[in-house]
Protein backbone atom coordinates (compact mmCIF):
# COMPACT_ATOMS: atom_id res chain seq x y z
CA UNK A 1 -16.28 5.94 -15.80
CA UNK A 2 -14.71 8.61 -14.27
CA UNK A 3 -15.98 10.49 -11.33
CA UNK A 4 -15.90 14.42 -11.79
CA UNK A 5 -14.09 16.73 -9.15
CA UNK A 6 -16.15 19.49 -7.97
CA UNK A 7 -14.01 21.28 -5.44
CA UNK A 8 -11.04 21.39 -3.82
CA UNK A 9 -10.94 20.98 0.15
CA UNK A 10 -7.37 21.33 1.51
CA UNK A 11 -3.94 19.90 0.25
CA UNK A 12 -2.54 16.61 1.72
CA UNK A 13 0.73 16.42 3.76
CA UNK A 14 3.25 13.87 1.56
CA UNK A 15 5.91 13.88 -1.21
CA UNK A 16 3.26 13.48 -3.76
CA UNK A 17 1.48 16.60 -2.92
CA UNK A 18 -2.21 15.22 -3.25
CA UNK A 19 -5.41 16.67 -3.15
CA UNK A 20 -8.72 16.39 -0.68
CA UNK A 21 -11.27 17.09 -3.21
CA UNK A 22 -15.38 16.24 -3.39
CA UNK A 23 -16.29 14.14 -5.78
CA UNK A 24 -19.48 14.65 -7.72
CA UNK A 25 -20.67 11.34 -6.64
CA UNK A 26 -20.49 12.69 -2.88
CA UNK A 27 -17.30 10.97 -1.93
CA UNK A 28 -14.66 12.90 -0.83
CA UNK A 29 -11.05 11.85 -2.78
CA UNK A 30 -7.37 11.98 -1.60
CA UNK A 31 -6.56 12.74 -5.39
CA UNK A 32 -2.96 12.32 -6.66
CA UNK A 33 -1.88 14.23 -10.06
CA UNK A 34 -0.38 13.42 -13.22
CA UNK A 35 2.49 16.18 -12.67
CA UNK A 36 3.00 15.45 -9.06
CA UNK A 37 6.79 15.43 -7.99
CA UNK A 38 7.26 11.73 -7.54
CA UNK A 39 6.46 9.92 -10.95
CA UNK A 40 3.53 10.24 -13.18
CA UNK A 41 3.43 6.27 -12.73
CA UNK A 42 3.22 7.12 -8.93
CA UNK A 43 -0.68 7.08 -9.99
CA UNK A 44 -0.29 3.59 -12.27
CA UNK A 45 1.18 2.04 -9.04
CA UNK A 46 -1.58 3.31 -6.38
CA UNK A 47 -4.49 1.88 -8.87
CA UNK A 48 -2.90 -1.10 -9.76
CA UNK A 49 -1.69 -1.97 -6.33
CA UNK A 50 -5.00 -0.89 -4.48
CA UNK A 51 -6.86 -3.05 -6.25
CA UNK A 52 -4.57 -5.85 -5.15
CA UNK A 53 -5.15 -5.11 -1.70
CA UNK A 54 -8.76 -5.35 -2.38
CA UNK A 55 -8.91 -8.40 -4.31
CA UNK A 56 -6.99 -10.03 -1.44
CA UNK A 57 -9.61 -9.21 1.23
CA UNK A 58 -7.38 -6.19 3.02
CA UNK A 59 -8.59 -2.81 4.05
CA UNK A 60 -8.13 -0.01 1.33
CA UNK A 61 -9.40 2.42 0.03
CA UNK A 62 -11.75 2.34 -2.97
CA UNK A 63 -10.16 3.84 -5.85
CA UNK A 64 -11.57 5.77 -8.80
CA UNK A 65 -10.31 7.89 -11.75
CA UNK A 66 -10.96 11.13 -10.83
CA UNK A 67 -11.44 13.77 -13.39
CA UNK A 68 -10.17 17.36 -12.85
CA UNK A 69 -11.38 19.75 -15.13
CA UNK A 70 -9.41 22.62 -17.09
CA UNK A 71 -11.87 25.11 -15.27
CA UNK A 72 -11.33 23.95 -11.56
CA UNK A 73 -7.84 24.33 -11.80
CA UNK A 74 -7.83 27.59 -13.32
CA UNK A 75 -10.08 28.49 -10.76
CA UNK A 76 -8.81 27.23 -7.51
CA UNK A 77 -5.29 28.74 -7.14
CA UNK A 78 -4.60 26.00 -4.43
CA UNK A 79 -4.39 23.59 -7.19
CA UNK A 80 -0.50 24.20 -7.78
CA UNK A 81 2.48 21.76 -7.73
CA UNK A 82 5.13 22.90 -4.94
CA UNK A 83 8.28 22.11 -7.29
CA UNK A 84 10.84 23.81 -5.18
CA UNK A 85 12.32 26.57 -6.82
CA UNK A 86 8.91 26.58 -9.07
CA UNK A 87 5.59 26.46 -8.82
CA UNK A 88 2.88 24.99 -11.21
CA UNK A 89 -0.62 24.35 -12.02
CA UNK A 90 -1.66 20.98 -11.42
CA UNK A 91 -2.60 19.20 -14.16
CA UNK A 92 -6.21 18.71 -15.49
CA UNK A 93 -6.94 14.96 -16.78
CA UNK A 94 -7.91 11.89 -15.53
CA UNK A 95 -5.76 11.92 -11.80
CA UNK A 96 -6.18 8.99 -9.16
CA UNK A 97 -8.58 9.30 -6.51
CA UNK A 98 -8.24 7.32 -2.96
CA UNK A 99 -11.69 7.12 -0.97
CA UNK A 100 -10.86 9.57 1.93
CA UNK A 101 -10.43 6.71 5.09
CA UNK A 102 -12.75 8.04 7.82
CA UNK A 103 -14.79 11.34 8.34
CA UNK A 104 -13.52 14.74 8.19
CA UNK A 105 -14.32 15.18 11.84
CA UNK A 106 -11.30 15.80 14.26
CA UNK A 107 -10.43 12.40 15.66
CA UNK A 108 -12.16 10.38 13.06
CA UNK A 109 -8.94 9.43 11.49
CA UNK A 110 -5.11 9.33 13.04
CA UNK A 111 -1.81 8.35 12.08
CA UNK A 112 -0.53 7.78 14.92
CA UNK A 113 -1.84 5.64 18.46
CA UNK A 114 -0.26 5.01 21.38
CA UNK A 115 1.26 1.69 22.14
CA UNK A 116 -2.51 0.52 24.39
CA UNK A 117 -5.10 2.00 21.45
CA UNK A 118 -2.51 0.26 18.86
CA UNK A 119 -3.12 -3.34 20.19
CA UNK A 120 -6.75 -2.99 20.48
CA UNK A 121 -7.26 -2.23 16.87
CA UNK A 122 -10.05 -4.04 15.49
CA UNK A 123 -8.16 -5.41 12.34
CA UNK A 124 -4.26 -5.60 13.97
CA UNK A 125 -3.82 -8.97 11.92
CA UNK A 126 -4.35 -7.37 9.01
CA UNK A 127 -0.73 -6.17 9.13
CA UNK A 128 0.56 -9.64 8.59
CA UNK A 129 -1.42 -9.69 5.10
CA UNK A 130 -0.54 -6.05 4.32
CA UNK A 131 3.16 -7.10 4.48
CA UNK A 132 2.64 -9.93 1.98
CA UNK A 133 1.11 -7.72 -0.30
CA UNK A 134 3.92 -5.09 0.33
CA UNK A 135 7.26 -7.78 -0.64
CA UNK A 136 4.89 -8.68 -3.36
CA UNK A 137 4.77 -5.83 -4.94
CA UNK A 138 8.13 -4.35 -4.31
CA UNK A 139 7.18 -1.63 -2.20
CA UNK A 140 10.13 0.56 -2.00
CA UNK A 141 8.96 3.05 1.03
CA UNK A 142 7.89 2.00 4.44
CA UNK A 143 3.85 0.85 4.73
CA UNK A 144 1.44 3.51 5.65
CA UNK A 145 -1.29 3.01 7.28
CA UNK A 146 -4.11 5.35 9.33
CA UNK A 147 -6.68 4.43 11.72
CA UNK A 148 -9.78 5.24 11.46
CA UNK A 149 -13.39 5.32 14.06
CA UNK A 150 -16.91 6.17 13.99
CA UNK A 151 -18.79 8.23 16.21
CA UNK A 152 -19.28 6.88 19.72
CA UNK A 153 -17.03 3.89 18.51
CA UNK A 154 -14.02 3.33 21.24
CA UNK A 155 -11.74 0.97 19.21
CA UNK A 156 -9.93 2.27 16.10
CA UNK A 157 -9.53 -0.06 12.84
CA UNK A 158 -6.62 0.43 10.27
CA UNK A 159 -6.92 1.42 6.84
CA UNK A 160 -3.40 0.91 4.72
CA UNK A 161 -3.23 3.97 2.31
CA UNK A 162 -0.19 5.29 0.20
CA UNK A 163 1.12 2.49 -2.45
CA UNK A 164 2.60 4.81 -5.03
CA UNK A 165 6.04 3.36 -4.04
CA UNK A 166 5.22 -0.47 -5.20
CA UNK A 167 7.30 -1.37 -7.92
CA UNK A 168 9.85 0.45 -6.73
CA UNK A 169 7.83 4.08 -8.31
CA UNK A 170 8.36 4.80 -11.26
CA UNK A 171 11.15 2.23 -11.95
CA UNK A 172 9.13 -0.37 -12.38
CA UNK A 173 11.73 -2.74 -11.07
CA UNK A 174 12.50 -4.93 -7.79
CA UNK A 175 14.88 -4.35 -5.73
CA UNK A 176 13.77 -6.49 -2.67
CA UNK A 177 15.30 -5.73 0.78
CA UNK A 178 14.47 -6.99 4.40
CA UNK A 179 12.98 -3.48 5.94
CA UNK A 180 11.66 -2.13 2.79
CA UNK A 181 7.81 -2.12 2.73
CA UNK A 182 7.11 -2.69 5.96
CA UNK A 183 5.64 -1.06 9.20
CA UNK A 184 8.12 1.52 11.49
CA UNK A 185 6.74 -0.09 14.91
CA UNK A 186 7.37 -3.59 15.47
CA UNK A 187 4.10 -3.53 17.71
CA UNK A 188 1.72 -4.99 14.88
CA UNK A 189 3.85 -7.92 14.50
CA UNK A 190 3.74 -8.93 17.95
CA UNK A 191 0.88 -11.66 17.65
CA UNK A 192 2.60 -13.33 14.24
CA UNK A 193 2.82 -16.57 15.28
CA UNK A 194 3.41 -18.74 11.75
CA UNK A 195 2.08 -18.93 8.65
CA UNK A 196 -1.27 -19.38 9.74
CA UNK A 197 -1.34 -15.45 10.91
CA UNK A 198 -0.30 -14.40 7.35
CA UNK A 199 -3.92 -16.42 6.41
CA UNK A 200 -6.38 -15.82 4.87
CA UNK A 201 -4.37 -13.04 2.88
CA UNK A 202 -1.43 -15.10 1.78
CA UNK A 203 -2.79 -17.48 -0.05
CA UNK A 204 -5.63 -15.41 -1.99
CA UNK A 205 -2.00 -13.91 -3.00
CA UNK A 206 -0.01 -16.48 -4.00
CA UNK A 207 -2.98 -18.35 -5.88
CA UNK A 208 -4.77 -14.83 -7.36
CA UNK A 209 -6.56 -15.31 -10.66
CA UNK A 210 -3.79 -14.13 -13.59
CA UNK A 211 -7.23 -12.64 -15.14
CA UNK A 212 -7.54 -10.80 -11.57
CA UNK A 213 -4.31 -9.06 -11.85
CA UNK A 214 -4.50 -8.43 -15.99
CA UNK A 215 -7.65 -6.88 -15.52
CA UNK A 216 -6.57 -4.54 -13.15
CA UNK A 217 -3.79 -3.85 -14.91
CA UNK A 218 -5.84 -2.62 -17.90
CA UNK A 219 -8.02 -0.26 -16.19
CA UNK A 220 -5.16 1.94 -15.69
CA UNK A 221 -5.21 4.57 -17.75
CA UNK A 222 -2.17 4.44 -20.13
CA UNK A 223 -1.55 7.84 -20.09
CA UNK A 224 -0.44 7.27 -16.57
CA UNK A 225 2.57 5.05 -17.67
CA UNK A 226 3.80 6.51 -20.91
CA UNK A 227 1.26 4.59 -22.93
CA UNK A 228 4.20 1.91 -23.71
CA UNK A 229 2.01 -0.87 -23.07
CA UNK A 230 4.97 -3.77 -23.02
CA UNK A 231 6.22 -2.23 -20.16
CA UNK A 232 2.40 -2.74 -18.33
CA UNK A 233 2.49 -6.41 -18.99
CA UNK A 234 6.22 -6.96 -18.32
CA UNK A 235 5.28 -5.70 -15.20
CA UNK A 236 1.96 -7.90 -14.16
CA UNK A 237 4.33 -10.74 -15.84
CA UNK A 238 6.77 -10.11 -13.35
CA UNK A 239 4.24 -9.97 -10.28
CA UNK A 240 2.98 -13.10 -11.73
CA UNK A 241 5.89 -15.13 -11.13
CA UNK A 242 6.65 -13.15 -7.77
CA UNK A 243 3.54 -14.90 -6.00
CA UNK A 244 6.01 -17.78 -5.17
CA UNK A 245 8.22 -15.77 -3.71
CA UNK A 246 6.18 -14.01 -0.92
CA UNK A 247 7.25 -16.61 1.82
CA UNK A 248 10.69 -16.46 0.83
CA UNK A 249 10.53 -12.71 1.44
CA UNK A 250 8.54 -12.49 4.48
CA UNK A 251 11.56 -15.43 5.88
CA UNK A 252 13.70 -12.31 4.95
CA UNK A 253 11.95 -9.68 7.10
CA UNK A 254 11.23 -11.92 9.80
CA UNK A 255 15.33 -13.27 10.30
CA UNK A 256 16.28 -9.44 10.09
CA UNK A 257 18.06 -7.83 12.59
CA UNK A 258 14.32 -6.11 13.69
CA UNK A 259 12.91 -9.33 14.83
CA UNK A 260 10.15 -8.46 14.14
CA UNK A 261 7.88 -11.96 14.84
CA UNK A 262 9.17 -12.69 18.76
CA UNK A 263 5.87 -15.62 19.16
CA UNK A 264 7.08 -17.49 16.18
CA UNK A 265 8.89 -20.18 17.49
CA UNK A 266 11.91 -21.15 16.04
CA UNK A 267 12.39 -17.65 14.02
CA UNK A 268 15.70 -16.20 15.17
CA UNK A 269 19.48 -17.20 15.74
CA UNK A 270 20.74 -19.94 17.57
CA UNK A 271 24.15 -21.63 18.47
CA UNK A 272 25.43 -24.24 16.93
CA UNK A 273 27.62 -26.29 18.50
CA UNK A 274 30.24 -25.01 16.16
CA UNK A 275 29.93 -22.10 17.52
CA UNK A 276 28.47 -20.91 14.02
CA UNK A 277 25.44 -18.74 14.03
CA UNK A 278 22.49 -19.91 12.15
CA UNK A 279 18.57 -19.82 11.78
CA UNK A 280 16.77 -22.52 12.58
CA UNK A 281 13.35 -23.44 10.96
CA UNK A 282 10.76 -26.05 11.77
CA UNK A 283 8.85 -27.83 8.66
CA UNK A 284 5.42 -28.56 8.63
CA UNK A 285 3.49 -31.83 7.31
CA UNK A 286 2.72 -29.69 4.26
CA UNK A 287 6.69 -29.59 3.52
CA UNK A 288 6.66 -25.51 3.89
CA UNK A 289 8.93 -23.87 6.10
CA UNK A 290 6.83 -23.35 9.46
């Protein structure tokens, strides 16, 4: 069930030109709209990929359908889609709602830390398992992410928002790169040591229920992708088969010219005695690269 919108708080800062709105359930919603300038399947990809995140243990927000009446958006004239040279109404409907991360006190939630509050975030490690998720889903735009505290609480802890760029919007292709999807500061991959810092998250990936991902995939609202329902399971078909490919793109990333994983030993360039630059990898007992 949907959860009614009864007011509009402020508009969001991003290319999708989102909402804060209260929810009638009490919750307050970064809400996304049907007509926003992005893609309408901007709001498929958020849902579907959210729930991903969620299944696989990260920190998300809790998403909902959010329903914005005909009457709020005549009456709120904030409610209005910044086209450029035109303006318009946002669309009533069914929309997609993100749990607002943190309180709307001043310093509750951030976007930004300096390098010394960065590495004492409670859940840093979680960036290794929000970049799995993120070349697992295609994500075509760098990972977003805010941090969030309590009252009286010293150490921040980071919520990953913003996933309406996963399969690549509203292309619903892959076009898989090494710096797409990830994080701008190298900082939270400092402490990525091997595939045992990409765990638990990697795994619950690459061996996630197929009725996990189908049924996630059907509570998207169809009106959100054009109502061509092929194209819906071509897609979780495709993500399917991508689960063992999530090493192979994290290897991609991690030999990049960022270097982004400096305590992973044996992850760069080396000499041969050729002369011939190449990357050399260790194996583990297991037989995966290590």
């Amino acid at each position: 069930m949907a959860v009614l919108a009864v007011q509009q708080i402020r508009r969001m800062r991003g290319g999708a030109q989102g909402q804060l709105m209260l929810g009638a359930d009490g919750h307050v919603y970064v809400v996304k709209f049907q007509n926003n300038p992005q893609h309408i399947r901007v709001l498929a990809n958020e849902f579907l990929a959210s729930r991903l995140a969620l299944a696989a243990g990260l920190t998300a927000p809790e998403c909902e359908l959010v329903e914005v009446s005909n009457w709020l958006v005549e009456n709120t004239p904030e409610l209005e889609m910044d086209l450029g040279r035109t303006r318009e109404r946002c669309r009533p409907g069914l929309q997609f709602g993100s749990r607002f991360a943190g309180g709307l006190m001043p310093g509750q939630v951030v976007d930004y830390l300096p390098e010394e509050q960065l590495a004492e975030v409670r859940n840093l490690a979680e960036f290794a398992g929000i970049l799995a998720l993120d070349k697992w889903t295609g994500n075509a735009n760098g990972r977003q992410a805010v941090f969030t505290r309590r009252q009286r609480e010293r150490r921040y802890k980071a919520v990953f928002i913003d996933f309406g760029y996963c399969f690549h919007a509203g292309d619903w292709q892959f076009e898989d790169a090494p710096l797409r999807g990830v994080y701008y500061r190298n900082d939270v991959y400092r402490e990525i040591s091997g595939w045992e810092s990409f765990e638990p998250w990697l795994t619950r990936m690459e061996t996630m229920p197929a009725e996990t991902i189908w049924a996630a995939a059907g509570d998207v609202p169809p009106e959100w992708y054009g109502g061509d329902l092929g194209e819906m399971e071509a897609l979780v078909e495709k993500l399917l088969l991508r689960r063992s490919r999530i090493r192979e793109l994290i290897e991609t990333f991690g030999k990049s010219d960022r270097r982004p994983f400096p305590k992973w030993m044996g992850m760069g360039k080396e000499e041969d005695k050729d002369g011939w630059m190449e990357t050399r990898w260790g194996t583990n007992i297991a037989g995966r690269v290590n």
